[in-house]
C-alpha atoms as a PDB file:
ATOM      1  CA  UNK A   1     -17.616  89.260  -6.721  1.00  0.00           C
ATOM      2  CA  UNK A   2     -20.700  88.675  -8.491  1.00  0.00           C
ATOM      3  CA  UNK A   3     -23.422  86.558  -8.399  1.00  0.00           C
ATOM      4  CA  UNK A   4     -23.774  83.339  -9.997  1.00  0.00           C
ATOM      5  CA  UNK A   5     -26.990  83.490 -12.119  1.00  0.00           C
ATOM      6  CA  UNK A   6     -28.840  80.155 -11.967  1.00  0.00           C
ATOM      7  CA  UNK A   7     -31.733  79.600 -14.551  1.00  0.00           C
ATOM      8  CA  UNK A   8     -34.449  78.662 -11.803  1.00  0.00           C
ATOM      9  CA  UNK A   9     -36.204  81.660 -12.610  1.00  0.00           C
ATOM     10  CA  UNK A  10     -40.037  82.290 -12.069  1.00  0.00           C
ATOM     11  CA  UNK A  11     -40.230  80.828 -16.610  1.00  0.00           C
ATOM     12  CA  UNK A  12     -38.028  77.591 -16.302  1.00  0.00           C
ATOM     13  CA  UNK A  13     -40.694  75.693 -13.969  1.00  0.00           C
ATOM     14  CA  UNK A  14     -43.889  75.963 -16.244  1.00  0.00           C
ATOM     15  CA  UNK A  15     -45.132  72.673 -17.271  1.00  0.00           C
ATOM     16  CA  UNK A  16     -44.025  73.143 -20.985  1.00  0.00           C
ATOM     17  CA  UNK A  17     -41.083  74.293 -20.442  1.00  0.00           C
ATOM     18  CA  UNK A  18     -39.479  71.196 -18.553  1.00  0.00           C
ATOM     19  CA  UNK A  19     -37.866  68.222 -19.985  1.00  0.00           C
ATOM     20  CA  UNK A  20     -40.100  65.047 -19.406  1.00  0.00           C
ATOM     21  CA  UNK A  21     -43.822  67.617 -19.122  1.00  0.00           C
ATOM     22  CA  UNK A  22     -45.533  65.295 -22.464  1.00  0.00           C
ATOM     23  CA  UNK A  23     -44.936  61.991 -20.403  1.00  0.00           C
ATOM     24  CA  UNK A  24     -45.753  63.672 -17.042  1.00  0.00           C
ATOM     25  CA  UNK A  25     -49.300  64.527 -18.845  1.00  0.00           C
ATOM     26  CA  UNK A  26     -49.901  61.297 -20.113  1.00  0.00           C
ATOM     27  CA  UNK A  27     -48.792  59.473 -16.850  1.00  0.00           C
ATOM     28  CA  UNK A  28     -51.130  61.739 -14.653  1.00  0.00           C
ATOM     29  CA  UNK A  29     -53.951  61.389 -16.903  1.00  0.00           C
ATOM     30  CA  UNK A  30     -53.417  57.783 -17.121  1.00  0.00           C
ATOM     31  CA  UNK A  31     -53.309  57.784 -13.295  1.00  0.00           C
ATOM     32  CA  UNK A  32     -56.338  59.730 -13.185  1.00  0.00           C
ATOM     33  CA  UNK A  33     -58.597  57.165 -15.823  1.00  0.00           C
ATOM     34  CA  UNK A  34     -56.796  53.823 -13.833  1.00  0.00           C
ATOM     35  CA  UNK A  35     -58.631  55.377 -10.216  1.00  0.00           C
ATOM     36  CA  UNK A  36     -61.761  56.047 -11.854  1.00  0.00           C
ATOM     37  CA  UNK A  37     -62.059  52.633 -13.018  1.00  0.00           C
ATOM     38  CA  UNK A  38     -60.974  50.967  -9.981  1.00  0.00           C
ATOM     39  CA  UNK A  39     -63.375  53.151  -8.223  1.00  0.00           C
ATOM     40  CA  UNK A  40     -66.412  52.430 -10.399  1.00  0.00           C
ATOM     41  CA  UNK A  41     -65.202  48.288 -10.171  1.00  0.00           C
ATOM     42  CA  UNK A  42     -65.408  48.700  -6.427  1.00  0.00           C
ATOM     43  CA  UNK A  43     -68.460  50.731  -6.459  1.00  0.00           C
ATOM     44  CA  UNK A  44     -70.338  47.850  -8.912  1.00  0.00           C
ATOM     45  CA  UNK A  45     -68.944  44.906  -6.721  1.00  0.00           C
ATOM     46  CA  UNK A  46     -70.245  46.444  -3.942  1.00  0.00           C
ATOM     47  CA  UNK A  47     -73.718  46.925  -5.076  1.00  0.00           C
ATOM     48  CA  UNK A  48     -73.751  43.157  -6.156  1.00  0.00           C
ATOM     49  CA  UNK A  49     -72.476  41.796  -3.031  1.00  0.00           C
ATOM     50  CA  UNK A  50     -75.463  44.089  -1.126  1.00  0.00           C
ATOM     51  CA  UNK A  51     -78.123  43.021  -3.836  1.00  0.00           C
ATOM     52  CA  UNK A  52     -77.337  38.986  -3.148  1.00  0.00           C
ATOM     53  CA  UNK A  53     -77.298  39.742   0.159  1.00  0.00           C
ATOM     54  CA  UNK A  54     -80.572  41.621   0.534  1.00  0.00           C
ATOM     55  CA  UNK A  55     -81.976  38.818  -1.592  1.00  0.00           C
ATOM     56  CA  UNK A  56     -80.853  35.985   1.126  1.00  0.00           C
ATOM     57  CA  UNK A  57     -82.109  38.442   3.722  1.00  0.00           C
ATOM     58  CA  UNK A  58     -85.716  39.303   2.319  1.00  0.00           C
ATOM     59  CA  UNK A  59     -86.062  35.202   1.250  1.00  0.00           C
ATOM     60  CA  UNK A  60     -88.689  34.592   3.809  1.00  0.00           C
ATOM     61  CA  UNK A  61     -89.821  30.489   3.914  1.00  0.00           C
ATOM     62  CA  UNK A  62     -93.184  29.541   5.570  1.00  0.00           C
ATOM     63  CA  UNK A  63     -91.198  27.178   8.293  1.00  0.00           C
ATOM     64  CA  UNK A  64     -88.734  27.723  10.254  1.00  0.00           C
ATOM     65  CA  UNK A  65     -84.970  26.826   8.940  1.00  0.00           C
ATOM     66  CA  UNK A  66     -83.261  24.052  11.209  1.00  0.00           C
ATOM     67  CA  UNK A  67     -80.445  24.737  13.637  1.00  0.00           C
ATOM     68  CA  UNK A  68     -77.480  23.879  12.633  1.00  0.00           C
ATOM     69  CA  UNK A  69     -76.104  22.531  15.760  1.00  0.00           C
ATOM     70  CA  UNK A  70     -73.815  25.665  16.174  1.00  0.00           C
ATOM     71  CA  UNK A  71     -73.289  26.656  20.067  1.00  0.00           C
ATOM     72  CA  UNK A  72     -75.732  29.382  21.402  1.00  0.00           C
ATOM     73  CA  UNK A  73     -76.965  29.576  17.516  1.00  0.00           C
ATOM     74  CA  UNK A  74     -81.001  30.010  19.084  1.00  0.00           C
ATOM     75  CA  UNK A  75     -79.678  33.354  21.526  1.00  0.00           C
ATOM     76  CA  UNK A  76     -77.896  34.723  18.406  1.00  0.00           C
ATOM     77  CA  UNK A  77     -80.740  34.254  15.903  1.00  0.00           C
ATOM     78  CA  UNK A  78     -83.178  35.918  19.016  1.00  0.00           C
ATOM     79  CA  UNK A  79     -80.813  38.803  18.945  1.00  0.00           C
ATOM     80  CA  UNK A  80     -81.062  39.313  15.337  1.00  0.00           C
ATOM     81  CA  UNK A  81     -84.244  38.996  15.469  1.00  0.00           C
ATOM     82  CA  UNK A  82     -84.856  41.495  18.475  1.00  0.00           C
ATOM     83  CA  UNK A  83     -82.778  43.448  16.529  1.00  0.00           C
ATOM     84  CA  UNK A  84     -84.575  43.471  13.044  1.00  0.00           C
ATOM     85  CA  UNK A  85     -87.879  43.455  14.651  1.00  0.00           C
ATOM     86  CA  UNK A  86     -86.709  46.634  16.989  1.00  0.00           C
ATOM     87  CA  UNK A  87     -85.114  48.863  14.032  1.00  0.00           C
ATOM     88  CA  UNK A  88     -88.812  48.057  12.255  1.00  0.00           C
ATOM     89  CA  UNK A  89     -90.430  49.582  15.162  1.00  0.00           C
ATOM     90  CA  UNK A  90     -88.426  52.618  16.087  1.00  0.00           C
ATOM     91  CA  UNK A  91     -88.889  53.023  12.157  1.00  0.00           C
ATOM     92  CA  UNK A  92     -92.328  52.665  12.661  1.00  0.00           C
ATOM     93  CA  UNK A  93     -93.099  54.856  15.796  1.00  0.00           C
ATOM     94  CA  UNK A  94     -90.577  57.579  14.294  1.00  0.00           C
ATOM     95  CA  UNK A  95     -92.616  58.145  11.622  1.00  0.00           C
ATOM     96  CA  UNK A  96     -95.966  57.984  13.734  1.00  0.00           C
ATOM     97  CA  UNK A  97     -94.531  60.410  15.804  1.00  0.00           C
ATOM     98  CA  UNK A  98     -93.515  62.538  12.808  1.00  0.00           C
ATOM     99  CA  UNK A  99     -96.956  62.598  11.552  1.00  0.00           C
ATOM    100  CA  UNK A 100     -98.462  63.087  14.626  1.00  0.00           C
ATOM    101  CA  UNK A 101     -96.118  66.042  15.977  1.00  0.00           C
ATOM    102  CA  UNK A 102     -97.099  67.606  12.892  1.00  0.00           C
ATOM    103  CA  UNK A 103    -100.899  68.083  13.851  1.00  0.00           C
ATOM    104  CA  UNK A 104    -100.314  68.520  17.313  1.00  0.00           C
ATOM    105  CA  UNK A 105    -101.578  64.710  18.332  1.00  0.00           C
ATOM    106  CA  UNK A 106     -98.486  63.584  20.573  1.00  0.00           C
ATOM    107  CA  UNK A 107     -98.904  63.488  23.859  1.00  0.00           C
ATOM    108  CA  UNK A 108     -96.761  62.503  26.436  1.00  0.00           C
ATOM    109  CA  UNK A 109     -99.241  59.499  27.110  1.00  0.00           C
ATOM    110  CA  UNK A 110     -98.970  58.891  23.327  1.00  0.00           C
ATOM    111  CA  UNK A 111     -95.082  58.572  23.527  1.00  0.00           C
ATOM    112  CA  UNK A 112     -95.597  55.739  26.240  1.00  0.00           C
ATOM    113  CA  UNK A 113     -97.933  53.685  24.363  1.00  0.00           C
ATOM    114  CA  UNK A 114     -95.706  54.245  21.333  1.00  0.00           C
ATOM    115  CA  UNK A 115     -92.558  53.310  23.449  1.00  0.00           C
ATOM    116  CA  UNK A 116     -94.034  50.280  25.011  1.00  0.00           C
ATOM    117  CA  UNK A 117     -95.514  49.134  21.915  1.00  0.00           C
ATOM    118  CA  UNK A 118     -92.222  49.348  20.265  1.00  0.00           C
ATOM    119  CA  UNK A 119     -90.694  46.868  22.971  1.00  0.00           C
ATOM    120  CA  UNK A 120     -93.150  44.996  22.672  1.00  0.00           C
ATOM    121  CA  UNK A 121     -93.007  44.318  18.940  1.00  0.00           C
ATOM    122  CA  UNK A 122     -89.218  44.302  19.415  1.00  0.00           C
ATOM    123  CA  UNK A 123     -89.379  41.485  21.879  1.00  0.00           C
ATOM    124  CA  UNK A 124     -91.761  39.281  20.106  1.00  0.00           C
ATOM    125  CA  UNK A 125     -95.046  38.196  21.181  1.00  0.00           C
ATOM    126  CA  UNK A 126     -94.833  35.283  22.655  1.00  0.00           C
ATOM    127  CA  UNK A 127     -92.129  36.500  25.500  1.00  0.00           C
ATOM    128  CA  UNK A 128     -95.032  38.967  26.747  1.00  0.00           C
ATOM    129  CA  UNK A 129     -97.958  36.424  27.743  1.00  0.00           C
END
């Protein structure tokens, strides 16, 4: 008995050899064009959504913007605000510690005072008289 040779041999499964290899090319390079654009769209629609947003954020009024009459709406606007006002002071002390580390100034005392001062600034003023 002998062997039935099949043609899968090592030269049958190179791309230009197959039937179908042209519109498997232009399929996976249309593929790889169609991603890249989606990705960019998403990328750009992203960055617009975080620009108007930063732009609501940093729109700072001289009074102080009504409630609205939403429940608990004055313990969630002091928690964003403890929350804003504490990222500004770790920010703050991080980078006074930095600079400080660097020339040897930072104490252990030094780390209180820049601790408590940090609550203090995150808590808002008026809570600590």
């Amino acid at each position: 008995m002998t062997a039935a040779r099949h043609s899968t041999g090592p030269g049958v499964l190179q791309r230009g050899r197959r039937a179908g290899s042209a519109l498997e090319l232009v399929l996976l390079s249309l593929l790889g064009v169609a991603s890249i654009l989606f990705a960019v769209g998403y990328v750009i629609c992203l960055l617009y959504l975080l620009i108007k947003g930063a732009g609501k954020i940093a729109s700072f009024t001289t009074y102080a913007s009504p409630l609205a009459g939403v429940d608990n709406e004055s313990a969630m606007r002091f928690v964003v605000a403890v929350c804003a006002f504490g990222v500004i002071a770790w920010a703050v002390l991080a980078s006074c510690r930095a600079v400080a580390s660097r020339y040897h100034w930072w104490t252990s005392s030094v780390d209180r005072v820049g601790v408590i001062v940090a609550v203090v600034v995150a808590r808002g003023w008026r809570y600590c008289a």
